[in-house]
PDB file of N, CA and C in Angstrom:
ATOM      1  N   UNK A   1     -12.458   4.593  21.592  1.00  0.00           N
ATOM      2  CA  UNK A   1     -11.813   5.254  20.473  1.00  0.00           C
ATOM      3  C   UNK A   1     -12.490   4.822  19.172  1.00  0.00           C
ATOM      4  N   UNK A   2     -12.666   5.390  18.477  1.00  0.00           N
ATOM      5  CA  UNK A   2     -13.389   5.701  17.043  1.00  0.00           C
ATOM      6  C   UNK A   2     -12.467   5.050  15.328  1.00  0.00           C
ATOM      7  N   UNK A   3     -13.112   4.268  14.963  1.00  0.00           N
ATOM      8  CA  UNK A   3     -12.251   4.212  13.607  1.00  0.00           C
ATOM      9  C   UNK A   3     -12.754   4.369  12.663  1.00  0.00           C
ATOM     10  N   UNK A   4     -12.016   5.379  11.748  1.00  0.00           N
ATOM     11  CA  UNK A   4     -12.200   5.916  10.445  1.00  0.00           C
ATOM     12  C   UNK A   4     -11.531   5.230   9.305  1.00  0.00           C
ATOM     13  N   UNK A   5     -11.945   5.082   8.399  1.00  0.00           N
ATOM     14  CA  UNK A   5     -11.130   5.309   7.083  1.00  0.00           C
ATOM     15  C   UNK A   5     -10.266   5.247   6.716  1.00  0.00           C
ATOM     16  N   UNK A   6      -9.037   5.824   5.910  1.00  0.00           N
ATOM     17  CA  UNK A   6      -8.044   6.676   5.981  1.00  0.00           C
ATOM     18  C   UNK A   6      -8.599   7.667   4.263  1.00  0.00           C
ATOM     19  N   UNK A   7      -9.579   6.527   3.205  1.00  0.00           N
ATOM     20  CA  UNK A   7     -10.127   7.528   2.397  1.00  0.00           C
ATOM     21  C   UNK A   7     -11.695   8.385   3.121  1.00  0.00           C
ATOM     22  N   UNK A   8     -11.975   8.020   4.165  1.00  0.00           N
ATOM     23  CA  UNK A   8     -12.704   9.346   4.709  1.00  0.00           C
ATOM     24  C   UNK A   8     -12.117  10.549   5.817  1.00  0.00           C
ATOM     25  N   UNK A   9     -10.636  10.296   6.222  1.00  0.00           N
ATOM     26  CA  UNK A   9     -10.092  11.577   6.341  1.00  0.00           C
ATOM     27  C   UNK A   9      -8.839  11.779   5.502  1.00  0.00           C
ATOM     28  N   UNK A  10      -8.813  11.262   4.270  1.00  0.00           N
ATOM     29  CA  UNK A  10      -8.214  11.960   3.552  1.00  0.00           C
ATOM     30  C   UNK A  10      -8.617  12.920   2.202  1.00  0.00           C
ATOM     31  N   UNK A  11      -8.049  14.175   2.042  1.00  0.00           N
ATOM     32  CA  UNK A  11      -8.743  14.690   0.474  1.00  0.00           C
ATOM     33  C   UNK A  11      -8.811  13.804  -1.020  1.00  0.00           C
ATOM     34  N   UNK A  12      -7.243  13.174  -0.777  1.00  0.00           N
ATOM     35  CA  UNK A  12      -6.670  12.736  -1.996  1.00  0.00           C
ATOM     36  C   UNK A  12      -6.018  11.553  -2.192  1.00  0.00           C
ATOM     37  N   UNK A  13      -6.244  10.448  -2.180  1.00  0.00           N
ATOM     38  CA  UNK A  13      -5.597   9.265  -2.260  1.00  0.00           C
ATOM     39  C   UNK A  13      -5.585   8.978  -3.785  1.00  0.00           C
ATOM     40  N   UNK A  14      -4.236   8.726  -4.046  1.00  0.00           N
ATOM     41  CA  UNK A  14      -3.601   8.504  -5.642  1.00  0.00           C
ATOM     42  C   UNK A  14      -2.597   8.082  -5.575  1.00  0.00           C
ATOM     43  N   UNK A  15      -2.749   7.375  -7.008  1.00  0.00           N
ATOM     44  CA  UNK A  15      -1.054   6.554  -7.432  1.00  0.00           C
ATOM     45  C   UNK A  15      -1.226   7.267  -9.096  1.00  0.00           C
ATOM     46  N   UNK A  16       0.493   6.646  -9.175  1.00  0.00           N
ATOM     47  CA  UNK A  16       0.522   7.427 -10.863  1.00  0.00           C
ATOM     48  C   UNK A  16       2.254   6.755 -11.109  1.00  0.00           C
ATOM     49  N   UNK A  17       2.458   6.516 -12.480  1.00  0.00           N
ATOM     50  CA  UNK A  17       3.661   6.355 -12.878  1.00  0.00           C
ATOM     51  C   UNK A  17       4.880   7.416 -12.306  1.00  0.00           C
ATOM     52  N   UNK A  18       5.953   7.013 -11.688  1.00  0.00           N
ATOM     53  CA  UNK A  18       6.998   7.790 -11.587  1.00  0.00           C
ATOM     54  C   UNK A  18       7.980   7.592 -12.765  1.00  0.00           C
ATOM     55  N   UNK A  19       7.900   7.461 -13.459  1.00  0.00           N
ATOM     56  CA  UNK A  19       9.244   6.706 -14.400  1.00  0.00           C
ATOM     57  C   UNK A  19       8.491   5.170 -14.976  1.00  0.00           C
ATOM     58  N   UNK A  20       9.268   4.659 -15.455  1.00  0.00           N
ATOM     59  CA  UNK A  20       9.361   3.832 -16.665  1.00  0.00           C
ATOM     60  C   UNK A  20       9.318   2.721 -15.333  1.00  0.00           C
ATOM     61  N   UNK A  21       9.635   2.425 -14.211  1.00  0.00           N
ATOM     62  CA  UNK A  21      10.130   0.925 -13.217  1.00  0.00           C
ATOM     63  C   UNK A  21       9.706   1.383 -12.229  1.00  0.00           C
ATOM     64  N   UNK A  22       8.562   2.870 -11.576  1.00  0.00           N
ATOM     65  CA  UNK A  22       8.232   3.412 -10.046  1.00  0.00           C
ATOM     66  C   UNK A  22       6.709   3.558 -10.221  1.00  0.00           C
ATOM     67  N   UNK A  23       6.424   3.575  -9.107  1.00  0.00           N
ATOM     68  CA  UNK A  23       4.973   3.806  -8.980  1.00  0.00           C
ATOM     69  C   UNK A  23       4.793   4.808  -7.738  1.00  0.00           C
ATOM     70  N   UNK A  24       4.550   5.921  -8.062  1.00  0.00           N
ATOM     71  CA  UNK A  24       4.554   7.449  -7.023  1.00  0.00           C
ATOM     72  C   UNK A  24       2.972   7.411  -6.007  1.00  0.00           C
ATOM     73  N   UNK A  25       2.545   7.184  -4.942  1.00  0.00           N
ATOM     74  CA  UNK A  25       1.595   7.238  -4.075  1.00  0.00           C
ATOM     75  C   UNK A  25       1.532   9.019  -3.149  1.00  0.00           C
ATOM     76  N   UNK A  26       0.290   9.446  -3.103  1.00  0.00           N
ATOM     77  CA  UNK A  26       0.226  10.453  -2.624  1.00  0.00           C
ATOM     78  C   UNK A  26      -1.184  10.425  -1.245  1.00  0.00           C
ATOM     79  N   UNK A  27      -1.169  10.870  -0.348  1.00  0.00           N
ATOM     80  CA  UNK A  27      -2.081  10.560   0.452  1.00  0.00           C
ATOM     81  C   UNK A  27      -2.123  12.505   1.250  1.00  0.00           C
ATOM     82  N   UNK A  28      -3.038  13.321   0.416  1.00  0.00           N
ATOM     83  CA  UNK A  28      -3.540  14.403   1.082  1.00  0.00           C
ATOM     84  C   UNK A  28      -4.404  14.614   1.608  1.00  0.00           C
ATOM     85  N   UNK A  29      -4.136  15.650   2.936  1.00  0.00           N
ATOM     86  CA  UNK A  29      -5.290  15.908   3.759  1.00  0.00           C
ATOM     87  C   UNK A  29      -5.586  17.346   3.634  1.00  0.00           C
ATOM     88  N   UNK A  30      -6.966  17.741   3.849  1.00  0.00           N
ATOM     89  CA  UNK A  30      -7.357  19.119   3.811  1.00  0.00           C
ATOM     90  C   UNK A  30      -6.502  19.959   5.020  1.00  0.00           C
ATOM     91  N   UNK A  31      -6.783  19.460   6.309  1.00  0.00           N
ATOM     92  CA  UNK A  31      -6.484  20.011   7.111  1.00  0.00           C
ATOM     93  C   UNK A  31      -5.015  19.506   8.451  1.00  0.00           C
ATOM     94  N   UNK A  32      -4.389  20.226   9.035  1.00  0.00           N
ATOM     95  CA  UNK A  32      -3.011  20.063   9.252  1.00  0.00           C
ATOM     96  C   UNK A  32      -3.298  19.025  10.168  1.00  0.00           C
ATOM     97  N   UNK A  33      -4.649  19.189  11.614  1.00  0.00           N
ATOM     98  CA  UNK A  33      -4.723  18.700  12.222  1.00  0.00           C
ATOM     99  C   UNK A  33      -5.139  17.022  12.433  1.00  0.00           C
ATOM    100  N   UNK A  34      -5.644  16.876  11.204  1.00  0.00           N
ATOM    101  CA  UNK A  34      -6.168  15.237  10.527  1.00  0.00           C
ATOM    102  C   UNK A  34      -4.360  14.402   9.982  1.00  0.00           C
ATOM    103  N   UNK A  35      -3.918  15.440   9.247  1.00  0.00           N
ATOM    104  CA  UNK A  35      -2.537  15.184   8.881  1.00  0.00           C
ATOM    105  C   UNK A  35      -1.724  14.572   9.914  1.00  0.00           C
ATOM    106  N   UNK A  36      -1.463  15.552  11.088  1.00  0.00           N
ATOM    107  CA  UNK A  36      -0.861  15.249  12.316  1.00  0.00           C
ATOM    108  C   UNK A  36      -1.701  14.183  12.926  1.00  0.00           C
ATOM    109  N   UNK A  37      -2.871  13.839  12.873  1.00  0.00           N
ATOM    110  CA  UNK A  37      -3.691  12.238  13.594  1.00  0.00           C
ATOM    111  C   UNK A  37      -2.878  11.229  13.052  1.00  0.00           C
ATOM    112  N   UNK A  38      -2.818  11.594  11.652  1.00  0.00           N
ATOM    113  CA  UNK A  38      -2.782   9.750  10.958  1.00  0.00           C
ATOM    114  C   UNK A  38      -1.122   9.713  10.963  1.00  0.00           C
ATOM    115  N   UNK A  39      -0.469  10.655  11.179  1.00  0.00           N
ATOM    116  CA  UNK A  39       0.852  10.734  10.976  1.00  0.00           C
ATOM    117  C   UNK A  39       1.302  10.210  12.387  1.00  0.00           C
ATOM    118  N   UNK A  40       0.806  10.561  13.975  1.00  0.00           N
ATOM    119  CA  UNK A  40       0.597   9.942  15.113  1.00  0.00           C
ATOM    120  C   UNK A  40       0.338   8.789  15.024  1.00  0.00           C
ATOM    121  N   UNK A  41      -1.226   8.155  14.607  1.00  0.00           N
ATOM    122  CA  UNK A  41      -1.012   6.746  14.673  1.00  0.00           C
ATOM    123  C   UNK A  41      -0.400   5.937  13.880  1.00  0.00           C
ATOM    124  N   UNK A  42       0.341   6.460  13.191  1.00  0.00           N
ATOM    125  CA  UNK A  42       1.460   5.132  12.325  1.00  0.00           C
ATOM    126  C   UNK A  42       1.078   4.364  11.239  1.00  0.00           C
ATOM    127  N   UNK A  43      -0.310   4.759  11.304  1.00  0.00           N
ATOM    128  CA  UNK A  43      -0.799   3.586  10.075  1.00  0.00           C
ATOM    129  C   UNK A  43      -0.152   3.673   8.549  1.00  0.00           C
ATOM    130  N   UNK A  44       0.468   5.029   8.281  1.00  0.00           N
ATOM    131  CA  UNK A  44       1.259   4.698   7.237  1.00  0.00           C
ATOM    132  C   UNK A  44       2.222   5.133   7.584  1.00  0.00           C
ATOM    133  N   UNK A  45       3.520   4.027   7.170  1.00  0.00           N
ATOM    134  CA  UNK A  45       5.075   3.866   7.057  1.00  0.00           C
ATOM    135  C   UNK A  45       5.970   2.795   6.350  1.00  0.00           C
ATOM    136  N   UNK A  46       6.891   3.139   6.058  1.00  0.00           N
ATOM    137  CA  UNK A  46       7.800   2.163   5.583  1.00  0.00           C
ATOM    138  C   UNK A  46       7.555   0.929   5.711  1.00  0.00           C
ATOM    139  N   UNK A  47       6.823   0.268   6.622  1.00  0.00           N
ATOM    140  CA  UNK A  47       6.470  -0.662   7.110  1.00  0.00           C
ATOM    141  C   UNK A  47       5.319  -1.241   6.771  1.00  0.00           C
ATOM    142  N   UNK A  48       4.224  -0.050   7.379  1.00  0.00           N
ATOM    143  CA  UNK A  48       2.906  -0.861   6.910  1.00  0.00           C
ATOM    144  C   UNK A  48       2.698  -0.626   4.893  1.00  0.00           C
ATOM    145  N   UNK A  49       2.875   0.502   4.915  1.00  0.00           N
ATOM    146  CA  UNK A  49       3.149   0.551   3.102  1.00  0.00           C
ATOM    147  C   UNK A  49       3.219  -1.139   2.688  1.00  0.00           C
ATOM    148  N   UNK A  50       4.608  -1.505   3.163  1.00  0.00           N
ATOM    149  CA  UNK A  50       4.777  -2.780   2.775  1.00  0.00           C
ATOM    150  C   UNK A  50       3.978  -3.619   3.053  1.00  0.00           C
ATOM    151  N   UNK A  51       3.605  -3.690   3.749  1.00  0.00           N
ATOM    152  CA  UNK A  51       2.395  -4.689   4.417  1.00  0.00           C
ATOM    153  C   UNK A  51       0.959  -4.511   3.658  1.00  0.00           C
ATOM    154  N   UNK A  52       0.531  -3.331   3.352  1.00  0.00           N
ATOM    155  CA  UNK A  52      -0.354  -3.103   2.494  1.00  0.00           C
ATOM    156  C   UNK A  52      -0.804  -3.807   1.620  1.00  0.00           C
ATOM    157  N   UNK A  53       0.622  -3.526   0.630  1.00  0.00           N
ATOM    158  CA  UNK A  53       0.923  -3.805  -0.989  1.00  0.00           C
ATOM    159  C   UNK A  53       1.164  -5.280  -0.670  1.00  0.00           C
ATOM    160  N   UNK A  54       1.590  -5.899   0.208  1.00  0.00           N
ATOM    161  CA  UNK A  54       2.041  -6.909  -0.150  1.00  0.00           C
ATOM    162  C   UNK A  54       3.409  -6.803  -0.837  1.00  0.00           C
ATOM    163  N   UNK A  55       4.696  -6.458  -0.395  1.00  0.00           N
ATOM    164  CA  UNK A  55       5.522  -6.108  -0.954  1.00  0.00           C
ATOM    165  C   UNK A  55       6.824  -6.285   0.095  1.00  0.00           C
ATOM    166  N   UNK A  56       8.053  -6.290  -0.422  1.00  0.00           N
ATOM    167  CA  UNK A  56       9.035  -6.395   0.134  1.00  0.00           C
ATOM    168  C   UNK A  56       9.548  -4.921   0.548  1.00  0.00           C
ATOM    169  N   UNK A  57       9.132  -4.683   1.987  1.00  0.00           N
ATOM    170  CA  UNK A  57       9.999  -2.862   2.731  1.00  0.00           C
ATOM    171  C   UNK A  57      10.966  -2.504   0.910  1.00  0.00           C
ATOM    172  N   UNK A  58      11.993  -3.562   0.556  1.00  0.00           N
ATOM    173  CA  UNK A  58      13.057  -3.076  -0.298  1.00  0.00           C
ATOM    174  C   UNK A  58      12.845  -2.377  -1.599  1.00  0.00           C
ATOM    175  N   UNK A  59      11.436  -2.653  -2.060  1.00  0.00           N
ATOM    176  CA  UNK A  59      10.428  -2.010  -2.738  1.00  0.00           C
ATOM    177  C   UNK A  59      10.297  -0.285  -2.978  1.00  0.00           C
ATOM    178  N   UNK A  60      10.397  -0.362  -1.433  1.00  0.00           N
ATOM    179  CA  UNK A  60       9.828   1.162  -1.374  1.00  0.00           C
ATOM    180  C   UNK A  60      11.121   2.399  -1.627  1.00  0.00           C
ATOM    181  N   UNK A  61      11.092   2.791  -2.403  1.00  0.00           N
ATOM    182  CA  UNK A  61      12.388   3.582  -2.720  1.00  0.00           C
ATOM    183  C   UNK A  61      12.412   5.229  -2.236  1.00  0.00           C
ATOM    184  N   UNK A  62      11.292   5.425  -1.912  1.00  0.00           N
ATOM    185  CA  UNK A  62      10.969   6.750  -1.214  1.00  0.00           C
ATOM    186  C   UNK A  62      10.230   7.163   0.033  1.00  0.00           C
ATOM    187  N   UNK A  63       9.704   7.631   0.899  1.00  0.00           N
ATOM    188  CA  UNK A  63       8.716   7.737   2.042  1.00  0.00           C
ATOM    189  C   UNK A  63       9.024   9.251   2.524  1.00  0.00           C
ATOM    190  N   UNK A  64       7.813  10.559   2.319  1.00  0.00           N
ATOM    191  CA  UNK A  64       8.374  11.364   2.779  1.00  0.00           C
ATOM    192  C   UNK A  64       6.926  11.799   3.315  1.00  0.00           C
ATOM    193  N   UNK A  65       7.190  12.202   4.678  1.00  0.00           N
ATOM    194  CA  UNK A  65       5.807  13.134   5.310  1.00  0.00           C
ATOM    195  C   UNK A  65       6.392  14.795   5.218  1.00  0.00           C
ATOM    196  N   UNK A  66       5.409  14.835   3.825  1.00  0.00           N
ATOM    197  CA  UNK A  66       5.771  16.383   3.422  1.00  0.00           C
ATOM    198  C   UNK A  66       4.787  17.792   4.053  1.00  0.00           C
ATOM    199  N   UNK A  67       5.148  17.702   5.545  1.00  0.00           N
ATOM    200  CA  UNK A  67       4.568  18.989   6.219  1.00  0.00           C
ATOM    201  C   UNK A  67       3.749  20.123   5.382  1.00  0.00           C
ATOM    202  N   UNK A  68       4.330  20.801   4.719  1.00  0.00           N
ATOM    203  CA  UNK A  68       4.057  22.094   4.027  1.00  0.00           C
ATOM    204  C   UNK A  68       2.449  21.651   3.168  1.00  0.00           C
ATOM    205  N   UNK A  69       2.582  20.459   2.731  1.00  0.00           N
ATOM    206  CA  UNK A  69       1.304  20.127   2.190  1.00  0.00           C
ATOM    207  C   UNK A  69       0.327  19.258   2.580  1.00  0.00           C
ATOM    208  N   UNK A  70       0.721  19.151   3.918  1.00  0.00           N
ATOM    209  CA  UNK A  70      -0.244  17.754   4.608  1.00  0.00           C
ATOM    210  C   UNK A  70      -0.744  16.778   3.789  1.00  0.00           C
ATOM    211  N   UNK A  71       0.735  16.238   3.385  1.00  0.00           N
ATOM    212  CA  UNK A  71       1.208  14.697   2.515  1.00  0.00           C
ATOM    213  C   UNK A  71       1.973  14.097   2.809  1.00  0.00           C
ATOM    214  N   UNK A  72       1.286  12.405   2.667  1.00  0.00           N
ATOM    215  CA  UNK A  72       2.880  11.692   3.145  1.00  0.00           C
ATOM    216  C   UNK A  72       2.542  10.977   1.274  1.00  0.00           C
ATOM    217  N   UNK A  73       3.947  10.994   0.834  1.00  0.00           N
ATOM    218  CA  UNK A  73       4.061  10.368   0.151  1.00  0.00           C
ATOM    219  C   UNK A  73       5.365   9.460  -0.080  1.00  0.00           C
ATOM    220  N   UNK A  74       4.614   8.180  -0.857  1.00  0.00           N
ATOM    221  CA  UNK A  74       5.958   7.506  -1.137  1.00  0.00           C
ATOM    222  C   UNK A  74       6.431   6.521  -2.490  1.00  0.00           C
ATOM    223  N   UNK A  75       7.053   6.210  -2.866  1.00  0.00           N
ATOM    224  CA  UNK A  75       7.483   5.383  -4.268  1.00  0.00           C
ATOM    225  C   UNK A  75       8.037   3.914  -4.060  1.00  0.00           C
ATOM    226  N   UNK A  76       7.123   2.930  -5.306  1.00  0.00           N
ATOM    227  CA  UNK A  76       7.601   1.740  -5.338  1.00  0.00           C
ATOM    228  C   UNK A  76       8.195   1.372  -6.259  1.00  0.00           C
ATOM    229  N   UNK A  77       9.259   0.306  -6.332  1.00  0.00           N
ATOM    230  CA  UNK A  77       9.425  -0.022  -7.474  1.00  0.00           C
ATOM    231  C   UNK A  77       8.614  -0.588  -8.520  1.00  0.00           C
ATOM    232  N   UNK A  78       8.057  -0.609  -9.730  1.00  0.00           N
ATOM    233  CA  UNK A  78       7.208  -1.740 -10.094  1.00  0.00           C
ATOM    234  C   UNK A  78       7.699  -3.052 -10.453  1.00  0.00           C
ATOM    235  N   UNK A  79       7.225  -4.056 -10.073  1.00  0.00           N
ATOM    236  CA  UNK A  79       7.632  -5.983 -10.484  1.00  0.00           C
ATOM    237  C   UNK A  79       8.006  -5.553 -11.959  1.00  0.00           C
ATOM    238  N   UNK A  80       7.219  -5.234 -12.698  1.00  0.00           N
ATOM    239  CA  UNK A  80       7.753  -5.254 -14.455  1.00  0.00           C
ATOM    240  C   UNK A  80       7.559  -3.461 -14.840  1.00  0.00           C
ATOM    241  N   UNK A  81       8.805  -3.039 -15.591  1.00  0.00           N
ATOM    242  CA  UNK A  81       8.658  -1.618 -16.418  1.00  0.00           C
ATOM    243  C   UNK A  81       7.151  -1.377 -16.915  1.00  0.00           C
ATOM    244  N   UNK A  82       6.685  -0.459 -16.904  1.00  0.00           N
ATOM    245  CA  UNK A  82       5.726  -0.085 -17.463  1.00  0.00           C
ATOM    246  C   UNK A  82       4.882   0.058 -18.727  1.00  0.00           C
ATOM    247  N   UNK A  83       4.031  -0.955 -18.917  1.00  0.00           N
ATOM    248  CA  UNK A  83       3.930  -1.321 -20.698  1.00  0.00           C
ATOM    249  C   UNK A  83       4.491  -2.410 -21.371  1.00  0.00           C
ATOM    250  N   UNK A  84       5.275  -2.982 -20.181  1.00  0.00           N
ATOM    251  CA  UNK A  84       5.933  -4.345 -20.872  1.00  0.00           C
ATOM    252  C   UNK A  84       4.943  -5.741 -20.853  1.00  0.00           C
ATOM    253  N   UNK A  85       5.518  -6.554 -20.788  1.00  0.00           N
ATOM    254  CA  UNK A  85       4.118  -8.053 -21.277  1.00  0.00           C
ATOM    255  C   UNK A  85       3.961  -8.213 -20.022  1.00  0.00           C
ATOM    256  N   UNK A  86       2.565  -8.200 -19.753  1.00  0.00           N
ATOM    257  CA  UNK A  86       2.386  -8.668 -18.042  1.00  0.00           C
ATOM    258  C   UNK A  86       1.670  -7.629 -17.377  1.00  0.00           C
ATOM    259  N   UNK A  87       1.961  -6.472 -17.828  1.00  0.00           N
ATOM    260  CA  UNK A  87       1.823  -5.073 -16.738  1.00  0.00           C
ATOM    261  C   UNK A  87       0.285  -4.926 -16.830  1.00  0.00           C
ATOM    262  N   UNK A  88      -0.178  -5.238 -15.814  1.00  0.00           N
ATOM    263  CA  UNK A  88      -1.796  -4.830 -15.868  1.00  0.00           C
ATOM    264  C   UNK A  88      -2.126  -3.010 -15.488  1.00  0.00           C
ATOM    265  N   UNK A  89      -1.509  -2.478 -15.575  1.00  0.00           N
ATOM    266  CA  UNK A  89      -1.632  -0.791 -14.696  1.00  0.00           C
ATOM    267  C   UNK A  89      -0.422  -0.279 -15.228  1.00  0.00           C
ATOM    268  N   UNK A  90      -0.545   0.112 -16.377  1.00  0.00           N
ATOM    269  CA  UNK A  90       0.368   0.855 -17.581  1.00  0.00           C
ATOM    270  C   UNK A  90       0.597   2.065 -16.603  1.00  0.00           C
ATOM    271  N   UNK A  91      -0.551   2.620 -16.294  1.00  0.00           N
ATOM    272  CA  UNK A  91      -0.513   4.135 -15.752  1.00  0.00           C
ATOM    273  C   UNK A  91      -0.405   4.471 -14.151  1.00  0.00           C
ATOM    274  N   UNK A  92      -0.158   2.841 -13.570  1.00  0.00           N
ATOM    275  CA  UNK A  92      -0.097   2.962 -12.488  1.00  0.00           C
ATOM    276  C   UNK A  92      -0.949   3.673 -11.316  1.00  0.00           C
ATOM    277  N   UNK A  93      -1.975   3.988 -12.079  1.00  0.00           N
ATOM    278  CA  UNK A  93      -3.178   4.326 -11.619  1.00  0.00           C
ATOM    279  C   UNK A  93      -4.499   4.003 -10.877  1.00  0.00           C
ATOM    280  N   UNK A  94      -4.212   2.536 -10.800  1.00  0.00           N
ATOM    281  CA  UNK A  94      -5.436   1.818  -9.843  1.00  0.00           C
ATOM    282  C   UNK A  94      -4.672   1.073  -8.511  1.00  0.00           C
ATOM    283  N   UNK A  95      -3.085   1.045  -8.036  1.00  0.00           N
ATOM    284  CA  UNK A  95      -2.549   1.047  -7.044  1.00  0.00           C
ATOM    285  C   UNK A  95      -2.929   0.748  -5.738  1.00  0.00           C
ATOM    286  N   UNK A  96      -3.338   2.385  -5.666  1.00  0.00           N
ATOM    287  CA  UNK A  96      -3.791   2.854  -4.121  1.00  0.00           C
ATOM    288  C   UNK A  96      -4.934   2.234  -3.666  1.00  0.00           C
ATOM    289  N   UNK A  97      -5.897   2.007  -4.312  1.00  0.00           N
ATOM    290  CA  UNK A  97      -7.092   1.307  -4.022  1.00  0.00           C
ATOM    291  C   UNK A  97      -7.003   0.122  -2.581  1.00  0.00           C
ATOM    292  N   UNK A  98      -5.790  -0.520  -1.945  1.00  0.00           N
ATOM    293  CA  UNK A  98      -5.752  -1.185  -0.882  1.00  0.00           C
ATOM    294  C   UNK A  98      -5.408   0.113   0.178  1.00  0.00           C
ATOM    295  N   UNK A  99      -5.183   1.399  -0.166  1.00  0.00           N
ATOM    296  CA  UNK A  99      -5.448   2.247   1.126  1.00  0.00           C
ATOM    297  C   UNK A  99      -6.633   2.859   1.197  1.00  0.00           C
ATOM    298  N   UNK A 100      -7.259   2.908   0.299  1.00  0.00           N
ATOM    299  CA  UNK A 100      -8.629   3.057   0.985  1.00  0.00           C
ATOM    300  C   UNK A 100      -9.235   3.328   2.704  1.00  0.00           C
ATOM    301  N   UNK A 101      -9.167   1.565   2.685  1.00  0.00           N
ATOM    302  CA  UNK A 101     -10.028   0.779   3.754  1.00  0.00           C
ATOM    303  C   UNK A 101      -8.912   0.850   4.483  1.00  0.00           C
ATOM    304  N   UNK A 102      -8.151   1.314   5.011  1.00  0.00           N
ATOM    305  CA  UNK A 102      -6.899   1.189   5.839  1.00  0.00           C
ATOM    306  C   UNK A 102      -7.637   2.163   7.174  1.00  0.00           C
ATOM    307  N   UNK A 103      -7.496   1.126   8.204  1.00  0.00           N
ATOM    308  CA  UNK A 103      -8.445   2.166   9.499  1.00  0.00           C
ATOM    309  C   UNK A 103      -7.334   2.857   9.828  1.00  0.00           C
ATOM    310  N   UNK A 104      -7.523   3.535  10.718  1.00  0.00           N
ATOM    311  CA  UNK A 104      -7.669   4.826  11.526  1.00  0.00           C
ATOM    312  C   UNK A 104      -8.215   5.169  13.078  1.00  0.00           C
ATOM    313  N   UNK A 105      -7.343   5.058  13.630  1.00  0.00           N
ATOM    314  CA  UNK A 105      -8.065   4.949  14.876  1.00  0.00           C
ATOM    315  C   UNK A 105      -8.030   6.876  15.466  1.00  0.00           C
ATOM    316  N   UNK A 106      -9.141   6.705  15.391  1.00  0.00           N
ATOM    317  CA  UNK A 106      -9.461   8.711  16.069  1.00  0.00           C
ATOM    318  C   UNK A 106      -9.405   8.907  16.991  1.00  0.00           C
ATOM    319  N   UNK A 107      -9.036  10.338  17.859  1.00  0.00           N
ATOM    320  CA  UNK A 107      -9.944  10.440  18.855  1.00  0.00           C
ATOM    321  C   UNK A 107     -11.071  11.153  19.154  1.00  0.00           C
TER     322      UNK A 107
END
């Protein structure tokens, strides 16, 4: 069995501010059938998310595998509001960067 990526079968890996205290993650695929792989092997969930980030599961305030657009996306809380003393990622925008390298096992 073969391992990929998860940013070489995905279109779109991004993070972005949800609010003033969330951080919104999006993980799109071009096609349904790559969608349905990574959604099979498990590599992202409630679980590993957490494991990712380094984060407590209690963190994660959202997780949805949104069919219609071959997306799973999900929301964290952030440690500090956004813009306050401390916050290195105002825009919540450099995030995702630990899913990257997240394998993938193909077949």
């Amino acid at each position: 069995m073969q391992t990929k990526t998860l940013s070489e079968l995905a279109k779109t890996i991004r993070s972005k501010n949800a609010g003033t205290d969330k951080i919104t993650f999006d993980v799109i695929f071009r096609e349904q059938d790559t969608y349905e792989m990574v959604k099979k092997a498990g590599v992202l969930s409630r679980q590993t998310v957490a494991e990712t980030l380094n984060i407590d599961p209690d963190r994660i305030t959202d997780f949805v595998e949104y069919d219609p657009a071959f997306a799973i996306k999900f929301t964290i809380l952030r440690p500090t509001p956004s813009g306050s003393a401390g916050d290195a990622d105002i825009f919540g925008a450099q995030q995702y960067a630990p899913f990257l390298d997240l394998p993938v096992k193909v077949a």
